[in-house]
Protein backbone atom coordinates (compact mmCIF):
# COMPACT_ATOMS: atom_id res chain seq x y z
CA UNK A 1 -14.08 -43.38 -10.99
CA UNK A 2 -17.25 -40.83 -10.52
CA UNK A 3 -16.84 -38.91 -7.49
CA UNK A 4 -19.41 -35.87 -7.39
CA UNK A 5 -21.21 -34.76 -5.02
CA UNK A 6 -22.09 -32.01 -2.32
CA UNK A 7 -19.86 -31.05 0.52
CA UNK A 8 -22.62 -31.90 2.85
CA UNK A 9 -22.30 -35.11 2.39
CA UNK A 10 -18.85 -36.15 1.90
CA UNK A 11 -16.30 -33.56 3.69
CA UNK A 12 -13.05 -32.41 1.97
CA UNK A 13 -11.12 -34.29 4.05
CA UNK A 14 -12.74 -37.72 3.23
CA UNK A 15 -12.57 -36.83 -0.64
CA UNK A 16 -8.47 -36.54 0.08
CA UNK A 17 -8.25 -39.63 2.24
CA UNK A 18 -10.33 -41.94 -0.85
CA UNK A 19 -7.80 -40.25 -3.51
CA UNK A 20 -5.02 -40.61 -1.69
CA UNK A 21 -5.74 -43.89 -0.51
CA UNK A 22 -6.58 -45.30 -4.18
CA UNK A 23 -3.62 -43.23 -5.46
CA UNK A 24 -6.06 -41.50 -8.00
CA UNK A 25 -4.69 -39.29 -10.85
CA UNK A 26 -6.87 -36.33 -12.17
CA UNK A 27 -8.49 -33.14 -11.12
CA UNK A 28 -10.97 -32.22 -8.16
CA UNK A 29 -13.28 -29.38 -8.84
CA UNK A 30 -14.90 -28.22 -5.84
CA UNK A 31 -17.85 -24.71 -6.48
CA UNK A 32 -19.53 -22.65 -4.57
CA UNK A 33 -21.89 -19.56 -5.74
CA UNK A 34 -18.43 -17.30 -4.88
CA UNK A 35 -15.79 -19.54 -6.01
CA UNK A 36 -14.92 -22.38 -7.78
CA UNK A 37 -10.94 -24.60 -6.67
CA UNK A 38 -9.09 -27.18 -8.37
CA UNK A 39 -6.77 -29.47 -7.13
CA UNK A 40 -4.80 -31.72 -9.41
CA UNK A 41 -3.55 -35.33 -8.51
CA UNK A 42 -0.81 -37.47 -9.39
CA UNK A 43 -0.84 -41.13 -8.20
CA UNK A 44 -2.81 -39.60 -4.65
CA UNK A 45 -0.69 -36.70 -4.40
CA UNK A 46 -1.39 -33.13 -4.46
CA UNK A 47 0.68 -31.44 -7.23
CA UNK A 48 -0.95 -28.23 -7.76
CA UNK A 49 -4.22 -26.29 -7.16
CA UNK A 50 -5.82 -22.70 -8.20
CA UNK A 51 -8.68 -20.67 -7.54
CA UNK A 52 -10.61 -18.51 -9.56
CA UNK A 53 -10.96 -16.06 -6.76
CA UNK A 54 -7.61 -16.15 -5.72
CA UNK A 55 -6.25 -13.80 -2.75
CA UNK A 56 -3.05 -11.84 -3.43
CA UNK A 57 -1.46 -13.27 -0.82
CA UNK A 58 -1.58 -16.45 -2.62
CA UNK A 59 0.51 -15.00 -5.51
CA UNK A 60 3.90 -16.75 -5.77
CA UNK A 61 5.38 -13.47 -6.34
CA UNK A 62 3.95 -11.94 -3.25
CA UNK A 63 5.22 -14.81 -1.29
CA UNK A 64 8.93 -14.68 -2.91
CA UNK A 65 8.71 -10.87 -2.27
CA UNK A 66 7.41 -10.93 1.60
CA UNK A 67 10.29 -13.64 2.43
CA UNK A 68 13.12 -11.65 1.13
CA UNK A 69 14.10 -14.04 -1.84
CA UNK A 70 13.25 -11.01 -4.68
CA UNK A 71 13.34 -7.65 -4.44
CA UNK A 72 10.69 -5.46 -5.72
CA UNK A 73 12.59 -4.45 -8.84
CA UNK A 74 13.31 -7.92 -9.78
CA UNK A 75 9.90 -9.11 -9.60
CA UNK A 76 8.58 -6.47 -11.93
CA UNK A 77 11.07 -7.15 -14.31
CA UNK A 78 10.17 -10.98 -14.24
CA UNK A 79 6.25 -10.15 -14.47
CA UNK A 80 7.18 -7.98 -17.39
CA UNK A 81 9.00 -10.58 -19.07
CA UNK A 82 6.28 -12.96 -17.84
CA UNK A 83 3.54 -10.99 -19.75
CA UNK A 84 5.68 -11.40 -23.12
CA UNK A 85 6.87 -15.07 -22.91
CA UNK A 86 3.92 -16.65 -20.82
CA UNK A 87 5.97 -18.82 -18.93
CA UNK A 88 5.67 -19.38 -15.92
CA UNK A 89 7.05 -17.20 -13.58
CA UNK A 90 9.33 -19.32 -10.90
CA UNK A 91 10.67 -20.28 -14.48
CA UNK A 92 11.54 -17.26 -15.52
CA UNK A 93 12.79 -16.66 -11.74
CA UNK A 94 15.57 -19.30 -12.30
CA UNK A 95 15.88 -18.86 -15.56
CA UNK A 96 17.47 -15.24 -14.62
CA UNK A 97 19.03 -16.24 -11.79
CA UNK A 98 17.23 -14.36 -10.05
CA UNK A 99 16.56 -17.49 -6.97
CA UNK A 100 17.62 -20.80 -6.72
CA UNK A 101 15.38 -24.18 -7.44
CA UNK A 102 14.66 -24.86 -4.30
CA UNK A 103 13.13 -21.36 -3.50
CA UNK A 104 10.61 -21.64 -5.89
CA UNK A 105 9.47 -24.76 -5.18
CA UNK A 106 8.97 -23.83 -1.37
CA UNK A 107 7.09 -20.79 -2.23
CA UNK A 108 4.71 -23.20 -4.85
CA UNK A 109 4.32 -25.37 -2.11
CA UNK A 110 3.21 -22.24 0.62
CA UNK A 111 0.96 -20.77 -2.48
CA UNK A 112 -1.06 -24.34 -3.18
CA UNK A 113 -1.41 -25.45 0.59
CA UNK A 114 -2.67 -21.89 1.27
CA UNK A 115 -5.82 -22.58 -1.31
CA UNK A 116 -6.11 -26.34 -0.09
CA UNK A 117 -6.66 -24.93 3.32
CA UNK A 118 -9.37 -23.00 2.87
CA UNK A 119 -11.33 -25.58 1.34
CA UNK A 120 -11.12 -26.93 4.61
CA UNK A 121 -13.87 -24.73 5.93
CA UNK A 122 -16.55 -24.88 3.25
CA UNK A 123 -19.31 -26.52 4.47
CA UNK A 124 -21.48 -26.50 1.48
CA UNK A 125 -20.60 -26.77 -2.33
CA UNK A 126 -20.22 -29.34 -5.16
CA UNK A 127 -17.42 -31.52 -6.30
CA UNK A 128 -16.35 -33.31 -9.14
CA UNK A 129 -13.49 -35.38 -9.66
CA UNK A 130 -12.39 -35.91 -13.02
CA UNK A 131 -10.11 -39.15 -13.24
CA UNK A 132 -6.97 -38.57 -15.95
CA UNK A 133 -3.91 -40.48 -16.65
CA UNK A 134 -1.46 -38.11 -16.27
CA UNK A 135 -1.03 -34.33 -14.90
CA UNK A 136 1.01 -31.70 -16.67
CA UNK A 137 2.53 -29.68 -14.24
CA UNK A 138 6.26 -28.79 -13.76
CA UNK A 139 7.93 -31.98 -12.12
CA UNK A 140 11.48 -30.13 -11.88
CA UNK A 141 9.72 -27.20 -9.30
CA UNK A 142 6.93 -29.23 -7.52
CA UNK A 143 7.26 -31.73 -5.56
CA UNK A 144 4.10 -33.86 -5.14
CA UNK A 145 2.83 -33.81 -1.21
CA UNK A 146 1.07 -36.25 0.82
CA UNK A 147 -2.46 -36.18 1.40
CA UNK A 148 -2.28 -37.44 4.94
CA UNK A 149 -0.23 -35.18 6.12
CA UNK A 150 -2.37 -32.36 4.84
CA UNK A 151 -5.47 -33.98 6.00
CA UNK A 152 -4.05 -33.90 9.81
CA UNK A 153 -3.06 -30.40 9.49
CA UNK A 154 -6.35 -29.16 7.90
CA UNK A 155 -8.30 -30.98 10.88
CA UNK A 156 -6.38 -29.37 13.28
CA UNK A 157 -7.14 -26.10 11.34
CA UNK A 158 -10.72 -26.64 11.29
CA UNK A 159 -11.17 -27.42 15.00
CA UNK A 160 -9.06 -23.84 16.08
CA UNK A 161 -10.80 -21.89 13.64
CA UNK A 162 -13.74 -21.03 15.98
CA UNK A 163 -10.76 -19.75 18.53
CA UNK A 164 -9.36 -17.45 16.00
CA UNK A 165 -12.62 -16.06 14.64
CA UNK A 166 -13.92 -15.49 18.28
CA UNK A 167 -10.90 -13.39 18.85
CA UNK A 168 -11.04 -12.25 15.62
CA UNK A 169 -14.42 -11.04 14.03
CA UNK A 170 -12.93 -9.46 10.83
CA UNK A 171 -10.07 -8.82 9.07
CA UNK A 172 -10.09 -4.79 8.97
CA UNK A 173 -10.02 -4.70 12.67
CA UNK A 174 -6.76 -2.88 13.67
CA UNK A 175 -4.42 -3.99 16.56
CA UNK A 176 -1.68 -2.34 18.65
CA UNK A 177 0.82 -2.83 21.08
CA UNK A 178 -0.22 -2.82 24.65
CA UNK A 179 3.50 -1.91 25.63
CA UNK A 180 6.06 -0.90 22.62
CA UNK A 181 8.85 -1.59 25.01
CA UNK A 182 8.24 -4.82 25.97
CA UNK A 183 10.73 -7.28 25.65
CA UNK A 184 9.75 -10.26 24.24
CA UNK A 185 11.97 -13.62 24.35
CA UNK A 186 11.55 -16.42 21.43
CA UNK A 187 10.80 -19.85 22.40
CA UNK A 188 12.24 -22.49 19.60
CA UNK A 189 9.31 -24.78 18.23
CA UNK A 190 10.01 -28.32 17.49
CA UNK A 191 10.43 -28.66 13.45
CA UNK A 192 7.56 -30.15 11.28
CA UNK A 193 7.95 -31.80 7.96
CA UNK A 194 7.66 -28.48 6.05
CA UNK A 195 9.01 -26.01 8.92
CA UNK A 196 11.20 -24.36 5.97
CA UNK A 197 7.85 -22.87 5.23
CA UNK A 198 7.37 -21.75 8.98
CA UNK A 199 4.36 -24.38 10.47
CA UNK A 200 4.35 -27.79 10.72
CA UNK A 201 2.21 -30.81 9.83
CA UNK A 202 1.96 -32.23 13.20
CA UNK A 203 -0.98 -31.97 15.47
CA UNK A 204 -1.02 -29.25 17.78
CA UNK A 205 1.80 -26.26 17.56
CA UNK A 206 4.52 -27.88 17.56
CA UNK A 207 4.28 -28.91 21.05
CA UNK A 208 4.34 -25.05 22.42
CA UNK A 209 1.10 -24.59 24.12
CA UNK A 210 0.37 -21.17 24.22
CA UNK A 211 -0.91 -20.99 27.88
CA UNK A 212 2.42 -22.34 29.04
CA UNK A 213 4.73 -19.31 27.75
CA UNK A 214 5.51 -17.13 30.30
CA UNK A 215 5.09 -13.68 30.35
CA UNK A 216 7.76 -12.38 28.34
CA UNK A 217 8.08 -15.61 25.68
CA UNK A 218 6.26 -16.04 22.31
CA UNK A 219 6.50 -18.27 19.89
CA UNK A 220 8.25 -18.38 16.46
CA UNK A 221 4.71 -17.49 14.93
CA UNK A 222 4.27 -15.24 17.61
CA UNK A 223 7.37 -13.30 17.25
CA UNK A 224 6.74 -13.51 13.05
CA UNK A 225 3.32 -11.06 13.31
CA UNK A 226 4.02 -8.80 16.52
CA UNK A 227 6.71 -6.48 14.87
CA UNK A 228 3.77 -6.08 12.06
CA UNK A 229 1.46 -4.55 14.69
CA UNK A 230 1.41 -1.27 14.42
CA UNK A 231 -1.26 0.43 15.19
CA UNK A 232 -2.61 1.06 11.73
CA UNK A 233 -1.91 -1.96 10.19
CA UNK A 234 -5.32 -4.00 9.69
CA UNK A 235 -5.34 -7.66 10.51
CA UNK A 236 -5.90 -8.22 6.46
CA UNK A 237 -2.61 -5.58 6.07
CA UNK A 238 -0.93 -8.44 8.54
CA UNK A 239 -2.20 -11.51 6.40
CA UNK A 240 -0.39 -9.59 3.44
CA UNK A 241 2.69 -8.68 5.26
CA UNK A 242 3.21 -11.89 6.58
CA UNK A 243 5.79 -14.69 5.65
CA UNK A 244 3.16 -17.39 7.41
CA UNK A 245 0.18 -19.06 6.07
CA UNK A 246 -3.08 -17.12 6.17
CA UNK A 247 -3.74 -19.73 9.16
CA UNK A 248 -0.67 -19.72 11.20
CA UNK A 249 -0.99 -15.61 10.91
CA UNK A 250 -4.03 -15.71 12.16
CA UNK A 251 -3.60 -18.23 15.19
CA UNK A 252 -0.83 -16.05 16.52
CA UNK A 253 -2.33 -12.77 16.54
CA UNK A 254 -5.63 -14.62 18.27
CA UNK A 255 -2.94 -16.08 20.90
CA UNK A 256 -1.37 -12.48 21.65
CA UNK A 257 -4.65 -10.95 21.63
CA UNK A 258 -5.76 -13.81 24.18
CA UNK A 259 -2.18 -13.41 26.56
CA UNK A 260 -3.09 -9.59 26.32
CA UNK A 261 0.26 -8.50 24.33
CA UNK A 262 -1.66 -6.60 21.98
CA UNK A 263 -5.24 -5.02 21.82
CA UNK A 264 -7.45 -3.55 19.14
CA UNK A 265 -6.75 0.13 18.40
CA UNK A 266 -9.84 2.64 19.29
CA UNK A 267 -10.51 5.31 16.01
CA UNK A 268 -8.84 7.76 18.56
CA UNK A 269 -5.89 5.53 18.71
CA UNK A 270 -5.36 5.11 14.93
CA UNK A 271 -6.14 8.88 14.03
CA UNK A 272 -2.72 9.49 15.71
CA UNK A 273 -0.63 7.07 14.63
CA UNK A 274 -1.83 8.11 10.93
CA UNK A 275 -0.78 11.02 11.78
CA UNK A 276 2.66 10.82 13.29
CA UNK A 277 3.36 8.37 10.04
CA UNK A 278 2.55 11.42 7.85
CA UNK A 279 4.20 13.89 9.96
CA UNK A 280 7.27 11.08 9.90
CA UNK A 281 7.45 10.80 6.05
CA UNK A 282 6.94 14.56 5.30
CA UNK A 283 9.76 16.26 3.38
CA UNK A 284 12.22 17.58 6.24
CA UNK A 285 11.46 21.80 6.09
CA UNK A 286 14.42 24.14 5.24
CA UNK A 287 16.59 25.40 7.76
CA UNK A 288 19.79 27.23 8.20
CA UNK A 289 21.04 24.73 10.80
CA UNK A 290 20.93 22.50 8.58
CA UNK A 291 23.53 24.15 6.32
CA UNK A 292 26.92 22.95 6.48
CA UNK A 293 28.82 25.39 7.80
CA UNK A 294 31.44 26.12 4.78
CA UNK A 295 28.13 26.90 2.79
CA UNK A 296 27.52 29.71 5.10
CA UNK A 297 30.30 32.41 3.61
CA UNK A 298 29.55 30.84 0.29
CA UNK A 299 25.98 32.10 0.54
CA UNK A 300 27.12 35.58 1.87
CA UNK A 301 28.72 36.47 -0.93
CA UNK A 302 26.44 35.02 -3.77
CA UNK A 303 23.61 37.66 -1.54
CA UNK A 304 26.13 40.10 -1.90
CA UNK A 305 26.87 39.20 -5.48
CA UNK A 306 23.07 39.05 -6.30
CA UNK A 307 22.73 42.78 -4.77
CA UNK A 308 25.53 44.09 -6.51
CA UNK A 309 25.08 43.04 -10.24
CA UNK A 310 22.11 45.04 -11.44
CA UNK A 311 23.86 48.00 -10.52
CA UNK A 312 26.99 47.06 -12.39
CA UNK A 313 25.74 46.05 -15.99
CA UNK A 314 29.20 46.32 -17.17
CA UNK A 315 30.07 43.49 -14.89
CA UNK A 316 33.25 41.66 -16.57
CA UNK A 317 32.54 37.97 -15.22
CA UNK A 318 28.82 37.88 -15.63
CA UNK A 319 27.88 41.14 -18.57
CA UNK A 320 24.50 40.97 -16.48
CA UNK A 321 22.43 43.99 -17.41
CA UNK A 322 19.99 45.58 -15.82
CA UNK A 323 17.37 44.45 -18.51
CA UNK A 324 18.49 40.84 -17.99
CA UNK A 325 17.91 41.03 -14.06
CA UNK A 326 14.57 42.25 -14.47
CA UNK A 327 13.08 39.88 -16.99
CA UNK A 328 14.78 37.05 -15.47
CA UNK A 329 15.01 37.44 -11.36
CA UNK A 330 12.14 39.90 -10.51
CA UNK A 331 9.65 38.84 -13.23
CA UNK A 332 10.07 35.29 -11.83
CA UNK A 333 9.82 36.48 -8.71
CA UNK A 334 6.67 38.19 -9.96
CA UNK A 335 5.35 35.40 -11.53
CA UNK A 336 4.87 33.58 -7.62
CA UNK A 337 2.79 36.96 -7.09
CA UNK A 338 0.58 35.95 -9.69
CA UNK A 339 0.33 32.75 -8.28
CA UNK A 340 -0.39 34.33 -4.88
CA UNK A 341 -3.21 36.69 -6.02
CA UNK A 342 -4.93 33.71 -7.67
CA UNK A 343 -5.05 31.45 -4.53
CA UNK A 344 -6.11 34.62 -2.68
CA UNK A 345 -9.22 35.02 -4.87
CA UNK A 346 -10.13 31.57 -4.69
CA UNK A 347 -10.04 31.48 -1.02
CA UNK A 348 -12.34 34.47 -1.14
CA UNK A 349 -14.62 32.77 -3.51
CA UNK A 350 -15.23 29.80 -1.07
CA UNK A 351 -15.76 31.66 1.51
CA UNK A 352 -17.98 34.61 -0.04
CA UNK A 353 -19.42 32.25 -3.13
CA UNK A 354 -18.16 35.23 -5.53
CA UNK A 355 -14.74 36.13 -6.90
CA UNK A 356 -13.73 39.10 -6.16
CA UNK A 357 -14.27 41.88 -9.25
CA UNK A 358 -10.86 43.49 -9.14
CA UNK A 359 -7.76 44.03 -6.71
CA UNK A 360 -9.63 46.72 -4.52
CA UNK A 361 -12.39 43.98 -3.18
CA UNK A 362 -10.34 41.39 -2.74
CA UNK A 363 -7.99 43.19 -0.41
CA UNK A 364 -11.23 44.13 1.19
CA UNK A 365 -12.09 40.56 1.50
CA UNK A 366 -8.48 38.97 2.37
CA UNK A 367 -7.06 41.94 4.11
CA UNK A 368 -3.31 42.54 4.37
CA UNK A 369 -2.62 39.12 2.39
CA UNK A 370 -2.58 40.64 -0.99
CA UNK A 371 1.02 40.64 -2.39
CA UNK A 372 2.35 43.68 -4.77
CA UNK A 373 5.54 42.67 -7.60
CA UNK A 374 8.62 43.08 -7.33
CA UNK A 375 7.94 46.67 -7.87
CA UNK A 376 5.92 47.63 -5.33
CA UNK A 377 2.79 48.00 -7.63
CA UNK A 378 -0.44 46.19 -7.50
CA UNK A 379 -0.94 43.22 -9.95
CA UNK A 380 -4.67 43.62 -12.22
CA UNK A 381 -7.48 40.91 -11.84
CA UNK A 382 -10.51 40.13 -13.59
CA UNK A 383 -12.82 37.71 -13.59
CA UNK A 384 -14.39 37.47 -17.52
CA UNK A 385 -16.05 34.52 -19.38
CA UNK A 386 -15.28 31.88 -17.33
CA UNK A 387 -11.88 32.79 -16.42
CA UNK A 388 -9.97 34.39 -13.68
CA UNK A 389 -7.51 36.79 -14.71
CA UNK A 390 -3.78 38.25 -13.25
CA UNK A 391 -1.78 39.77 -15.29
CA UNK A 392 1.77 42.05 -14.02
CA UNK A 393 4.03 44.66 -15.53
CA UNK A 394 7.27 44.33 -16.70
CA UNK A 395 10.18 46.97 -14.69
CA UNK A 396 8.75 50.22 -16.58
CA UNK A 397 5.29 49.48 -15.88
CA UNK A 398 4.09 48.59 -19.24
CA UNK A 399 1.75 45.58 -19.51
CA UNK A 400 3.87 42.24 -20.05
CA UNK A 401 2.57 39.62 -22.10
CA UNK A 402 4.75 37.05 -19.99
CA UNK A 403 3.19 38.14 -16.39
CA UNK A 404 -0.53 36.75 -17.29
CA UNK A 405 -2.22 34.09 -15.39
CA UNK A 406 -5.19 32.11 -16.60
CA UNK A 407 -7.30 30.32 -13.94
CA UNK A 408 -10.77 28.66 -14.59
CA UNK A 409 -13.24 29.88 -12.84
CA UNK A 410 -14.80 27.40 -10.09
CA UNK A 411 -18.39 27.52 -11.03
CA UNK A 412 -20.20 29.35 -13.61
CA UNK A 413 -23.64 30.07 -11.41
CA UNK A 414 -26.85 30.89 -13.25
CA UNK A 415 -27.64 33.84 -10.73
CA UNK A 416 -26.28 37.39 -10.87
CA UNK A 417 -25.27 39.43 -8.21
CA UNK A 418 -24.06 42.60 -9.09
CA UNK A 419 -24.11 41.63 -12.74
CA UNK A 420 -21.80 39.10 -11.65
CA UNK A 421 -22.42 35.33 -11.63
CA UNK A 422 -22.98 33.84 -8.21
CA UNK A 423 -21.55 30.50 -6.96
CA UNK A 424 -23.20 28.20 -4.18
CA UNK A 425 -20.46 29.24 -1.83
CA UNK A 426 -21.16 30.45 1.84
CA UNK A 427 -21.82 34.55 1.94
CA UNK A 428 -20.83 35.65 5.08
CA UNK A 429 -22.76 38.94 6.45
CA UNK A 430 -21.60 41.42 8.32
């Protein structure tokens, strides 16, 4: 059978209903200038389908992964192993025992269905269907569907699409709460043929109209996408998060936005919720409350301990000398100094567009924020030949080949000021 032809003139939906209705076994090949879809056939039903562009959330792991069925670690381990055997990677899934049969075959069914369905809304490209006598694909995991029944359901897509995008103009728009606290109450939707993968196949929603929920009641679609609305969450964040179809996702967060559950975020709005969530996942900062309280007299005495040994070197349960204190306590201590005196002169150097020539200017320029070692002396720095310099003393105040720090300079300018190269920093005047 030759079947080719544009979009425009024969819709997706009547080049399913003449397969399906001849029971037609090969592959349709539908283009467009961004992407290019196949859908393979066995006796007029759908057994698999790919895209060249395909979205992540289409990836069978993704989908696994989002329901609960894997955990992270497991599905890296399986994409490892997929990258070495080239099977296929539900295979390898069961195969490992990793999830059962019939997971894998729901999720295959979610990831084609979510690439038939967006062939729904082309309205312009070319087809091709190539007629074949059989299709290889795996008849263990897949389960050949219907066309009819995916033929309703994309009509019905197609004719609430407008709704969605109305409510929805793009997909990095951000939405949030209108009230955190609200309780919300589920209302049970009727089951469709597929509702293990969370929609139906019937016409309409499952006979919940949206308009007749009260106040406080959502749907199961509903109540799938609101806890994912966070406030920085995009709606293409959602899509990804989501155990529904790109569709169903969709639909519901148009219907909350429509019953004024949620909102869109302002940039004021989403500035401070980025913000809490960093000031959430910082690393706690040290206190003493903190400290159980056993730890307390523990800590006491180690001070006490710590204060005590240099001046005993003949110390019989730790033989700590005083030579052995100094290189390795205070000349690690002096080695944060270092450390110290080189951020110092680097915040001078943005601010003045010069690094400082020695210790003397840049306590001039960073006043009172200049540390001293362990000593009490002054560490020495230079800036020479592209590099900034600190070096320290050991406890007798001879140079110490272990106390030098080596910085790059910044910026090597071209002009001199004071023999000195200048950088394109700011130079504040007096």
């Amino acid at each position: 059978m030759a079947l080719e032809g544009t979009l425009r003139d024969f819709s997706f939906a009547d080049i399913l209903q003449l397969i399906s209705l001849q029971r037609k076994t090969g592959v349709l090949t539908l283009r467009t200038a961004e992407n290019l879809v196949t859908v393979s056939f066995q006796d007029g039903c759908i057994v698999g389908a790919s895209t060249l562009n395909q979205h992540t959330e289409d990836m069978i792991g993704l989908i696994l992964l989002k329901r609960g069925e894997v955990t992270k670690a497991e599905l890296e381990g399986a994409l490892r192993r997929q990258e070495e055997t080239l099977q296929r990677l539900g295979r390898i899934l069961i195969d490992h025992h990793v999830v059962p049969v019939e997971t894998v075959r729901v999720a295959l069914q979610q990831q084609i269905l979510q690439i038939v369905y967006r062939v729904f809304r082309w309205t312009d490209g070319e087809y091709h269907f190539s007629q074949e006598t059989d299709i290889d694909y795996d008849r263990d995991l897949l389960q050949p569907m219907a066309a009819d029944s995916i033929i309703m359901e994309g009509a019905r897509m197609t004719d609430e699409w407008p709704f969605i995008d109305q409510r929805i103009p793009s997909r990095e728009v951000i939405l949030r709460k209108v009230d955190p606290a609200r309780r919300l109450e589920v209302v049970e939707q009727r089951g469709g043929l597929y509702s293990d993968l969370e929609f139906s196949f019937t016409a309409g929603d499952g006979g919940q109209n949206a308009d007749a929920l009260r106040e406080h009641q959502v749907s199961e679609s509903q109540m799938v996408v609101y806890p994912l609305v966070n406030g920085t969450n995009s709606v293409g964040d959602i899509i990804l998060e989501s155990t529904l179809i790109e569709f169903e996702t969709c639909k519901a967060l148009a219907e909350l936005l429509d019953r004024g559950i949620i909102r869109e975020a302002t940039q004021e709005e989403v500035a401070r919720e980025l913000r809490r969530g960093i000031a959430q996942t910082a690393p706690p900062r040290f206190s003493f409350t903190s400290l159980p309280w056993l730890a307390l007299p523990f800590l006491v005495l180690l001070g006490f301990s710590l204060t005590v040994i240099p001046r005993n070197p003949i110390n019989p349960g730790f033989e700590l000398r005083q030579e052995v204190w100094n290189r390795r306590v205070l000349e690690s201590l002096s080695w944060i100094g270092l450390d110290r005196v080189a951020r110092e002169a680097e915040t001078s150097y943005y601010l003045n567009g010069i690094y400082p020539a020695d210790m003397a200017e840049l306590a001039s320029a960073v006043p009172g924020r200049v540390p001293t070692d362990p000593w009490g002396r002054q560490y020495r720095l230079v800036s020479r030949g592209g590099k900034l310099l600190v070096t320290g003393a050991d406890a007798a105040g001879r140079p110490a080949p272990r106390l030098i720090l080596s910085h790059n300079l910044a910026w090597e300018g071209s002009g001199q000021r004071g023999g000195r190269p200048v950088g394109p920093g700011v130079q504040i005047v007096d």
